[in-house]
N, C-alpha and C. Protein backbone atom coordinates (compact mmCIF):
# COMPACT_ATOMS: atom_id res chain seq x y z
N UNK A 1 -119.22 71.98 -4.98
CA UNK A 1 -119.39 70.94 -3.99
C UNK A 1 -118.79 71.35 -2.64
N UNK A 2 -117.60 71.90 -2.77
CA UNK A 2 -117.30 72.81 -1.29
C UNK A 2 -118.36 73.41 -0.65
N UNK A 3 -119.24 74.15 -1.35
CA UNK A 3 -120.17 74.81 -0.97
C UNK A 3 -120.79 73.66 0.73
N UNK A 4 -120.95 72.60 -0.02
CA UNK A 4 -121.89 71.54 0.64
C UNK A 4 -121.28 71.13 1.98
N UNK A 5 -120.06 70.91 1.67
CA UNK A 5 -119.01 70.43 2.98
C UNK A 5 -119.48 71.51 3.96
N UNK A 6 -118.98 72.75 3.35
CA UNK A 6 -119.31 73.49 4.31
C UNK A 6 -120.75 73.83 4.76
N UNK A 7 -121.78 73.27 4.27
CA UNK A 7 -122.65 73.53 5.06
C UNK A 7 -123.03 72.48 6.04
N UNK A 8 -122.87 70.88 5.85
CA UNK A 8 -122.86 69.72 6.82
C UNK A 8 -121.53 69.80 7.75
N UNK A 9 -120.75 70.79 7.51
CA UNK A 9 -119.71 71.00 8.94
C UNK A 9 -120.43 71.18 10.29
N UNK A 10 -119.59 70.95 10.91
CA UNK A 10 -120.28 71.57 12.51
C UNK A 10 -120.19 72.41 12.86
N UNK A 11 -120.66 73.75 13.38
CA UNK A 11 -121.00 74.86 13.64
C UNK A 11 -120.94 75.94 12.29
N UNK A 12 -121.64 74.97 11.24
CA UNK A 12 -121.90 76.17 9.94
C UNK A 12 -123.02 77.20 10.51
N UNK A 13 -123.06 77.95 9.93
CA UNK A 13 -123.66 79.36 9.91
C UNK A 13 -124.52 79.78 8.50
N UNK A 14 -125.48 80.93 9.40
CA UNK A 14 -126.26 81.47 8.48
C UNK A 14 -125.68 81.91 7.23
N UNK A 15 -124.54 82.81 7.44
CA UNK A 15 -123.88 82.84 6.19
C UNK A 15 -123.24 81.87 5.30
N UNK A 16 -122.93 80.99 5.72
CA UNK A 16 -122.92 79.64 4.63
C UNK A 16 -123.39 79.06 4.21
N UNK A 17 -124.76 79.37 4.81
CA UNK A 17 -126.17 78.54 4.30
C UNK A 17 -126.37 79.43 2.94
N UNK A 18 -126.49 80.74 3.36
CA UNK A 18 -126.53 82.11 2.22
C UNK A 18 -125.57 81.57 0.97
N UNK A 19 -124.20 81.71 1.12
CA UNK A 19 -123.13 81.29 0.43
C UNK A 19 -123.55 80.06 -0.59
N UNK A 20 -124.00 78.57 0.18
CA UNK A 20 -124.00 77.66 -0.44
C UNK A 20 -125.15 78.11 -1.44
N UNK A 21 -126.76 78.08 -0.58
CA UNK A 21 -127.34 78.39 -1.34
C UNK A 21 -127.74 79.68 -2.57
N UNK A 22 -127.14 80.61 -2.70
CA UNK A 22 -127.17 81.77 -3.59
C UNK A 22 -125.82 82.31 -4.41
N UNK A 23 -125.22 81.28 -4.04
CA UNK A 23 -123.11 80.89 -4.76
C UNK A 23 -122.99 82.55 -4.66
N UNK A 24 -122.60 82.83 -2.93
CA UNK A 24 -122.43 84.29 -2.71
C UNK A 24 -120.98 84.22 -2.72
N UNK A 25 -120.22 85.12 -2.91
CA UNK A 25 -118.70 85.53 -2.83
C UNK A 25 -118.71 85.95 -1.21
N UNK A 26 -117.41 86.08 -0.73
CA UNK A 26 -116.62 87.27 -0.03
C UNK A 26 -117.48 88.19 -0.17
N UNK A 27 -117.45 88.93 -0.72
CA UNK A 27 -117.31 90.35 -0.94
C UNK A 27 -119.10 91.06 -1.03
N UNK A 28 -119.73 89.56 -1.49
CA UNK A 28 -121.19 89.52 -1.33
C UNK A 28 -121.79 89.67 -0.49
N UNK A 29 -121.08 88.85 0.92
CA UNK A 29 -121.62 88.49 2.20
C UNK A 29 -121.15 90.29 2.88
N UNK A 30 -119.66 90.34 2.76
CA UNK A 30 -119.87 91.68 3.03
C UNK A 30 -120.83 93.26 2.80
N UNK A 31 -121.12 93.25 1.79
CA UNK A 31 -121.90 94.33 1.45
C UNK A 31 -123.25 93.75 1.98
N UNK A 32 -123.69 92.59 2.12
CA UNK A 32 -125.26 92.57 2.74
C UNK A 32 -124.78 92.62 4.02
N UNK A 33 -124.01 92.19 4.99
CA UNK A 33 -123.33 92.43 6.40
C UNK A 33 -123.57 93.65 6.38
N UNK A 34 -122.43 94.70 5.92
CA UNK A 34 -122.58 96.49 6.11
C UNK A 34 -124.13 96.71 6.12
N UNK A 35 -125.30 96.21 5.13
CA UNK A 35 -126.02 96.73 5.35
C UNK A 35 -126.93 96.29 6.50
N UNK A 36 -126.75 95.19 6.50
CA UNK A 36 -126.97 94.74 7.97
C UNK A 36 -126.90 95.95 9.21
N UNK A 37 -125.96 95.67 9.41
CA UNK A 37 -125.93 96.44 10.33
C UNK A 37 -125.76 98.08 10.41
N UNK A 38 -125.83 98.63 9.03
CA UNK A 38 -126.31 100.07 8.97
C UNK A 38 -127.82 100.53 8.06
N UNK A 39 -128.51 99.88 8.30
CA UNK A 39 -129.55 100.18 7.85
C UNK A 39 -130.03 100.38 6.29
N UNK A 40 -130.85 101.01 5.96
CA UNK A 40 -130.84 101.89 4.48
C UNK A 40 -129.34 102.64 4.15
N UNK A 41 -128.93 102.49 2.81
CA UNK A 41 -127.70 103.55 2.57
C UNK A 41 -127.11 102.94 1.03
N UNK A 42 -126.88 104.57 0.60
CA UNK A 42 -127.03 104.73 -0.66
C UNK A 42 -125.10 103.58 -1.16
N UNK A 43 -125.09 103.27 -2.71
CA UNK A 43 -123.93 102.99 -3.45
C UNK A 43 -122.61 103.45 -2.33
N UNK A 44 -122.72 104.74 -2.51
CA UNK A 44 -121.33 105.62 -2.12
C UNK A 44 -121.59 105.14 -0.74
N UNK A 45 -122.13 105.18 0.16
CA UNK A 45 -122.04 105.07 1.51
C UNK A 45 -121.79 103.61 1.75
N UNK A 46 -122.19 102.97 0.94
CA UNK A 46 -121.59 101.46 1.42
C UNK A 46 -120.23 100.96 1.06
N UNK A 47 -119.73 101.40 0.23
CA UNK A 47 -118.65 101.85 -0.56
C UNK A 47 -117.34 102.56 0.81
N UNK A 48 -118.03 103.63 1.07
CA UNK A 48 -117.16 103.82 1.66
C UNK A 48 -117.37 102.98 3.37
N UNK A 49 -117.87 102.74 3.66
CA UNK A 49 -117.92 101.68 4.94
C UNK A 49 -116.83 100.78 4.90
N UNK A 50 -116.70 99.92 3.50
CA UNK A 50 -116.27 99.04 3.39
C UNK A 50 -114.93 99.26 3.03
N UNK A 51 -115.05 100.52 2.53
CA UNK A 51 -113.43 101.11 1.94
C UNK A 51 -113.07 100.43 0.54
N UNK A 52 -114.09 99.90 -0.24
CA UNK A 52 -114.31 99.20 -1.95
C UNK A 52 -114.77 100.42 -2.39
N UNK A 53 -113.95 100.32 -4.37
CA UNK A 53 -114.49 101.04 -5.04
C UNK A 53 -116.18 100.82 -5.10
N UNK A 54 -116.60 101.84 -6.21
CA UNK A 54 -117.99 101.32 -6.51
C UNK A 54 -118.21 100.42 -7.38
N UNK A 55 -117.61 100.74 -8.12
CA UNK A 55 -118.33 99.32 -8.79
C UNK A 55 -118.47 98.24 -8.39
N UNK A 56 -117.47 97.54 -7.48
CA UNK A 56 -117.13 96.40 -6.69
C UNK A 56 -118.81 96.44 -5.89
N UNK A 57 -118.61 97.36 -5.38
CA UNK A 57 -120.16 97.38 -4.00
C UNK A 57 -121.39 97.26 -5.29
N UNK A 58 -121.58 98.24 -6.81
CA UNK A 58 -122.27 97.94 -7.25
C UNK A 58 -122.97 96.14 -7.68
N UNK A 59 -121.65 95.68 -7.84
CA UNK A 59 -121.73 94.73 -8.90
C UNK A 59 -122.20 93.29 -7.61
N UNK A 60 -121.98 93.73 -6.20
CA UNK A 60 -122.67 93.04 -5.24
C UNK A 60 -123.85 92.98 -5.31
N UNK A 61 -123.92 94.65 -5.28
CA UNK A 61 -125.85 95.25 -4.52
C UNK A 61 -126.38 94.65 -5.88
N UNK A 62 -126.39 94.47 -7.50
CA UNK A 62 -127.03 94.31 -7.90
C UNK A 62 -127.33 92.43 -8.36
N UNK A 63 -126.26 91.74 -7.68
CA UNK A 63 -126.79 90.65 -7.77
C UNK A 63 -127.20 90.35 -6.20
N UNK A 64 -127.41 91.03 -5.21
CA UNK A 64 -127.94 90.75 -4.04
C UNK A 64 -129.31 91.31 -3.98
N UNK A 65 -129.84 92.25 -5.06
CA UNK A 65 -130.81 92.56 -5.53
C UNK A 65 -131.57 91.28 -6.46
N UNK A 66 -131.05 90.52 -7.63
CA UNK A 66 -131.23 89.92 -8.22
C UNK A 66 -132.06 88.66 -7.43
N UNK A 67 -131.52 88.08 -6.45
CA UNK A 67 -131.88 87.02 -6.04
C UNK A 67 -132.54 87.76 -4.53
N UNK A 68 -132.87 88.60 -4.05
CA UNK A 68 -134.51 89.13 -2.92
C UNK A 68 -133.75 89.08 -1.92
N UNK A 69 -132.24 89.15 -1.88
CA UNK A 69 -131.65 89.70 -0.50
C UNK A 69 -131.37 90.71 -0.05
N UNK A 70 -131.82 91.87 -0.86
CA UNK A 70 -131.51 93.15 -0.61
C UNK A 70 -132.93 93.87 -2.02
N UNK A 71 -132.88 95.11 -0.91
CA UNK A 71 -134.15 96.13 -1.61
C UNK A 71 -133.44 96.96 -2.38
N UNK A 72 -134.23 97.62 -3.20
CA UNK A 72 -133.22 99.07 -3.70
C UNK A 72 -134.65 100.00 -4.21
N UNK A 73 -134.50 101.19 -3.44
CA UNK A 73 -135.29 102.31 -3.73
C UNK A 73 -134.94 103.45 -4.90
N UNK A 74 -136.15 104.03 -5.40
CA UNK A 74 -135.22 105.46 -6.10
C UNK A 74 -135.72 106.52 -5.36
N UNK A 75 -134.77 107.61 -5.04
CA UNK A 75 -135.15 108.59 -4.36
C UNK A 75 -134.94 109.79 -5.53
N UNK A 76 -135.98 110.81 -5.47
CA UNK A 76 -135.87 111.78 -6.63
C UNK A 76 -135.15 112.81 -5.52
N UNK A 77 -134.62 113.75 -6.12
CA UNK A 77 -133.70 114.95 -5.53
C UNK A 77 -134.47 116.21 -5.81
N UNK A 78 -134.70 117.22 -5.43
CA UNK A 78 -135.15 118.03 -5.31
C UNK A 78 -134.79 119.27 -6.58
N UNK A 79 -133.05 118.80 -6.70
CA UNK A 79 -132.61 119.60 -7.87
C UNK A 79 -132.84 118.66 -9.11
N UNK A 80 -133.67 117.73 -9.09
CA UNK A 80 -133.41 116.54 -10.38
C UNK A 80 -132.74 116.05 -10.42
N UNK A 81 -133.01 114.92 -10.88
CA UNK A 81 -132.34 113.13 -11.07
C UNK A 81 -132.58 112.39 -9.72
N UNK A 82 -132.08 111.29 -9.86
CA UNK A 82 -132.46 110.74 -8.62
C UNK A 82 -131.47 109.83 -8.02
N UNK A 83 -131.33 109.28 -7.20
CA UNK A 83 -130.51 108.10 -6.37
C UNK A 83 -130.72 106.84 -5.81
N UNK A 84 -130.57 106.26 -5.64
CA UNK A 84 -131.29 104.93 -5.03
C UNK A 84 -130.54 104.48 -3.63
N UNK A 85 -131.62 103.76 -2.86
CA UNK A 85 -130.70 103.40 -1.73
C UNK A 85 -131.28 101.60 -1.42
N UNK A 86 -130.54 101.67 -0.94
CA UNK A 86 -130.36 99.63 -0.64
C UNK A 86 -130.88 99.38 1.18
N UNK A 87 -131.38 98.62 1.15
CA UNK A 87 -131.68 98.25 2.44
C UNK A 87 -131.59 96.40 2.37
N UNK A 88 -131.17 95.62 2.71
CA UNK A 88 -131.52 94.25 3.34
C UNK A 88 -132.73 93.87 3.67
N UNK A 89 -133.17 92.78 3.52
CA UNK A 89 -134.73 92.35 3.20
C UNK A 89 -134.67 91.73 4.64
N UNK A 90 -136.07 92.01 5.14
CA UNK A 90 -135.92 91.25 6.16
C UNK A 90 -135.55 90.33 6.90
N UNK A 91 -134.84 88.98 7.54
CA UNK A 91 -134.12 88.41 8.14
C UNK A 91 -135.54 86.67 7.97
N UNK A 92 -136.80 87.60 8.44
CA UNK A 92 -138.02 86.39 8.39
C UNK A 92 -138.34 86.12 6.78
N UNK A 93 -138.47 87.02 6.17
CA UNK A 93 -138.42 87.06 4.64
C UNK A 93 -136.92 86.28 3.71
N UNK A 94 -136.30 86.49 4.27
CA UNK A 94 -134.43 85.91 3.97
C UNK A 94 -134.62 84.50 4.16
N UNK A 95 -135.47 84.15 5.26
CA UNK A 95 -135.34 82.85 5.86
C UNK A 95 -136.67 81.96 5.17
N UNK A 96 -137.87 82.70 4.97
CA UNK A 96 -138.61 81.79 4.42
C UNK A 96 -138.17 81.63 2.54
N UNK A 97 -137.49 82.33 1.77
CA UNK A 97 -136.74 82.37 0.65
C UNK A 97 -135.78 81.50 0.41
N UNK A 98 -134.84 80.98 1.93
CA UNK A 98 -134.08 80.14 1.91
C UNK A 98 -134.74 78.95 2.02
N UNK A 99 -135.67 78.39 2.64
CA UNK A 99 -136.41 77.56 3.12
C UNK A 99 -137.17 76.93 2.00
N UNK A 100 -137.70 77.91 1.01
CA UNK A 100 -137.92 77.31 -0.29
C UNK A 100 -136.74 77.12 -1.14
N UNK A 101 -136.38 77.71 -0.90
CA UNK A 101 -134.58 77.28 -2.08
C UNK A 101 -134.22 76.16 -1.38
N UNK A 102 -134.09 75.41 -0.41
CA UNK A 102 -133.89 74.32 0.32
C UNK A 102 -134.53 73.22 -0.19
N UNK A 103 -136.30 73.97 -0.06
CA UNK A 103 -136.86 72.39 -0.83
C UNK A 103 -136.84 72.41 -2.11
N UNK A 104 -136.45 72.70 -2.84
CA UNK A 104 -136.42 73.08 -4.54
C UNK A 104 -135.16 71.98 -4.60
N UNK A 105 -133.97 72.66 -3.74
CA UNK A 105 -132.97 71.49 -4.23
C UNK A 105 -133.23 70.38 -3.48
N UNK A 106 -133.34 70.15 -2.48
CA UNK A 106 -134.27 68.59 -2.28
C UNK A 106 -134.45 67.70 -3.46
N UNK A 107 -135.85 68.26 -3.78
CA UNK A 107 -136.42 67.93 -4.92
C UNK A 107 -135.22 67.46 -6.26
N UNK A 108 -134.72 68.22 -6.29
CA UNK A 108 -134.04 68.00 -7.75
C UNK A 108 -133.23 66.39 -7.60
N UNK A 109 -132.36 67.14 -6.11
CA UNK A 109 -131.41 66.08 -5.88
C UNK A 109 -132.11 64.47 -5.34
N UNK A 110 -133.58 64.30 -5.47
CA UNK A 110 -134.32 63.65 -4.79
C UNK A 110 -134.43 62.48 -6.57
N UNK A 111 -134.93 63.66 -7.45
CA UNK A 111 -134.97 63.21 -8.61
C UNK A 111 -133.67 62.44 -9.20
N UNK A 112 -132.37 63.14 -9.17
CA UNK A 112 -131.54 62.47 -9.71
C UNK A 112 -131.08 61.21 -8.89
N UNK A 113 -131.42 61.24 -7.24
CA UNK A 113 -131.00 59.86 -6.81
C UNK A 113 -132.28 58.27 -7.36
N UNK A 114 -133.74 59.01 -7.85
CA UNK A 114 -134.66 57.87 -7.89
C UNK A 114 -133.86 57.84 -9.44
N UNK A 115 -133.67 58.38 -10.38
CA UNK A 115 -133.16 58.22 -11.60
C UNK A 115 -131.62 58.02 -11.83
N UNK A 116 -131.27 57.54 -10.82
CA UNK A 116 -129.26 57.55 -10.78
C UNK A 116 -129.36 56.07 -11.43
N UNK A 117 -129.80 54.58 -11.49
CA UNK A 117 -129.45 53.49 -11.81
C UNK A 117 -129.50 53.67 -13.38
N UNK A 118 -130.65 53.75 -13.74
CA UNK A 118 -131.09 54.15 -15.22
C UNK A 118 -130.35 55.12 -15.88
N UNK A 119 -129.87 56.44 -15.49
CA UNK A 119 -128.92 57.12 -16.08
C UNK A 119 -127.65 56.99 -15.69
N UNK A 120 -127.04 55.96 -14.82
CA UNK A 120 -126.09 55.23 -15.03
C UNK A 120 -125.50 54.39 -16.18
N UNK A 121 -126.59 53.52 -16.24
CA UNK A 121 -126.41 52.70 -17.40
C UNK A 121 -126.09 53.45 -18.58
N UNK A 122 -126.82 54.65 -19.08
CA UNK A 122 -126.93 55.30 -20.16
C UNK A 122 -125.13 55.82 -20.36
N UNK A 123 -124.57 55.67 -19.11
CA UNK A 123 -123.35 56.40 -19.10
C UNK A 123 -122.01 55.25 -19.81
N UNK A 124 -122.71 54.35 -19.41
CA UNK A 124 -122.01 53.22 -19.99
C UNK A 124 -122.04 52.37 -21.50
N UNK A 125 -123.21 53.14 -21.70
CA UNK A 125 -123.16 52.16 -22.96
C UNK A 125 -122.52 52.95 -24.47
């Protein structure tokens, strides 16, 4: 429910909109930030930007992957095996994603206020 405060505050931000809606961490907002503003770049390179182990940056990139806020490529190597690199999803794409996650909870919360008297009662008896 914090989440919410902070987004009906006054001068909330894109990133709290992110936050509320996709229950992002700290550490979430950072690694899509770095990539923000450095483009494509592999595990280790975001990692070290941020000065976090990897796993920490992994365990971001792959739930910032999970929910379409971030890309992830595989690149094959020339000597074999391969690597992947992360890029941030577009900003117009970010925004029409949020925009449906917006009306989705609408909706829900639309439902439980026409059904709040009736499952009130149920709470009481």
């Amino acid at each position: 429910m914090e989440s919410m405060n902070q987004l009906t505050k006054k001068g909330a931000s894109c990133t709290d909109l992110l936050t509320c809606l996709y229950n992002l961490k700290p550490s979430d907002l950072e690694v899509l930030l770095a990539l923000a503003r450095n483009g494509t770049a592999t595990l280790d390179q975001i990692a070290k930007v941020l000065q976090k182990d990897r796993t920490s940056v992994h365990r971001c990139l792959s739930k910032l992957v999970s929910i379409n806020l971030v890309s992830k490529q595989s690149k094959s190597l020339k000597s074999g095996g391969y690597y992947h690199t992360y890029a941030m999803m577009d900003p117009a794409l970010i925004k029409k994603h949020a925009t449906e996650r917006v009306n989705e909870i609408t909706e829900s919360l639309q439902a439980l206020i026409d059904s709040f008297e009736s499952d009130f009662k149920k709470h009481l008896e």
